[in-house]
Protein backbone atom coordinates (compact mmCIF):
# COMPACT_ATOMS: atom_id res chain seq x y z
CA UNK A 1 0.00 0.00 0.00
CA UNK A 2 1.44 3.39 -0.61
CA UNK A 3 2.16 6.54 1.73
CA UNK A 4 -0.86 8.44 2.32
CA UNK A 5 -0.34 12.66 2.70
CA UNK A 6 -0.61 13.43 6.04
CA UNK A 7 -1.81 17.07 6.90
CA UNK A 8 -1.02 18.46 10.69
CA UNK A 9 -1.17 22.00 12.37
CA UNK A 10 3.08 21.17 12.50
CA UNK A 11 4.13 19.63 9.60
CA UNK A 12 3.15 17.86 5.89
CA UNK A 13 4.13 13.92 6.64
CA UNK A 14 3.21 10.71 5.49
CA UNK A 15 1.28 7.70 7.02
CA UNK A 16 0.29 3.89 5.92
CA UNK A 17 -1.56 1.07 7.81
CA UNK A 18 0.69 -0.53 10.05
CA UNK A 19 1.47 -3.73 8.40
CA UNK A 20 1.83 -5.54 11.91
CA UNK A 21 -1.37 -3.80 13.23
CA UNK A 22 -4.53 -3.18 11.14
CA UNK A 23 -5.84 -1.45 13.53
CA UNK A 24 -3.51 1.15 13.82
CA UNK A 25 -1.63 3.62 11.35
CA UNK A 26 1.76 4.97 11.56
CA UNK A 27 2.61 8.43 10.61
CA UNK A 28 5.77 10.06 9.92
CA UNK A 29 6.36 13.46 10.24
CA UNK A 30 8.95 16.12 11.69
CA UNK A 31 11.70 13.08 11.68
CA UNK A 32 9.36 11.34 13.74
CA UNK A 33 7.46 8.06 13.67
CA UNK A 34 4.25 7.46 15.68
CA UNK A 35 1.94 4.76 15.68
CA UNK A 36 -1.66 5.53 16.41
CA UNK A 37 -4.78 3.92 17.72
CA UNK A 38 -8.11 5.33 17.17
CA UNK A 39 -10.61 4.84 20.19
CA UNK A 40 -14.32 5.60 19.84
CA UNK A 41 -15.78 9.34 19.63
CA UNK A 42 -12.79 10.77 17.62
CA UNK A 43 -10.49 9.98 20.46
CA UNK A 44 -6.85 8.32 19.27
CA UNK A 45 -3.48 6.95 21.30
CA UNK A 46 -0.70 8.28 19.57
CA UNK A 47 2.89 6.17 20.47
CA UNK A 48 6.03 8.02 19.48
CA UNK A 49 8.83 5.43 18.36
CA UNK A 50 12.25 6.36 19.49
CA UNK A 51 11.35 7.23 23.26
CA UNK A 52 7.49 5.75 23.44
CA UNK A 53 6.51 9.06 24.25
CA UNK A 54 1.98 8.85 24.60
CA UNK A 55 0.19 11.10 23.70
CA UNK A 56 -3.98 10.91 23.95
CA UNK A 57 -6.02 12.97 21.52
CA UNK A 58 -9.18 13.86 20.03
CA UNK A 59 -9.88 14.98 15.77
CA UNK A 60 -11.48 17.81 15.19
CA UNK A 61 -13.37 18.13 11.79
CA UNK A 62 -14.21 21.51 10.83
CA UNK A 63 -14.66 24.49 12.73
CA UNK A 64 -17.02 23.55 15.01
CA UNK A 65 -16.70 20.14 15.95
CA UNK A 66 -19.56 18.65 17.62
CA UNK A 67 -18.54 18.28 21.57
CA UNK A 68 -20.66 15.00 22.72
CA UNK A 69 -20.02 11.74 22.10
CA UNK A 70 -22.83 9.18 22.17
CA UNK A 71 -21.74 5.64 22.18
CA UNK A 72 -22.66 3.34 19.65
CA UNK A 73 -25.10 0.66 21.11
């Protein structure tokens, strides 16, 4: 699978299904490699590479990202 474009507030990069992992994607950007889990309601575990640094998230889509999260049942 190729390199996707990766957009972020910090830097252009690159990211691809991990190929261990299906459930996660790893992203390269800023000399740095991250592999990241995405949890339900836009949330995401990112793992930095060299030092294992974690980082916990949420997207944002738009401007005005809607603020509640309702569960899937």
């Amino acid at each position: 699978m190729d390199k996707g474009a990766l957009h972020t507030p910090w830097a252009a990069g690159t990211w691809r299904i991990d190929e261990g992992d299906p459930e996660q994607v790893v992203v390269d950007f800023l000399g740095a490699r991250c592999h990241i889990r995405f949890l339900p309601c836009g949330r995401f575990i990112s793992v930095r590479q060299s030092d294992g640094d974690v980082v916990q998230g949420s997207t944002q889509i738009g401007e005005r990202a809607q603020r509640r999260c309702y569960e899937l049942r």
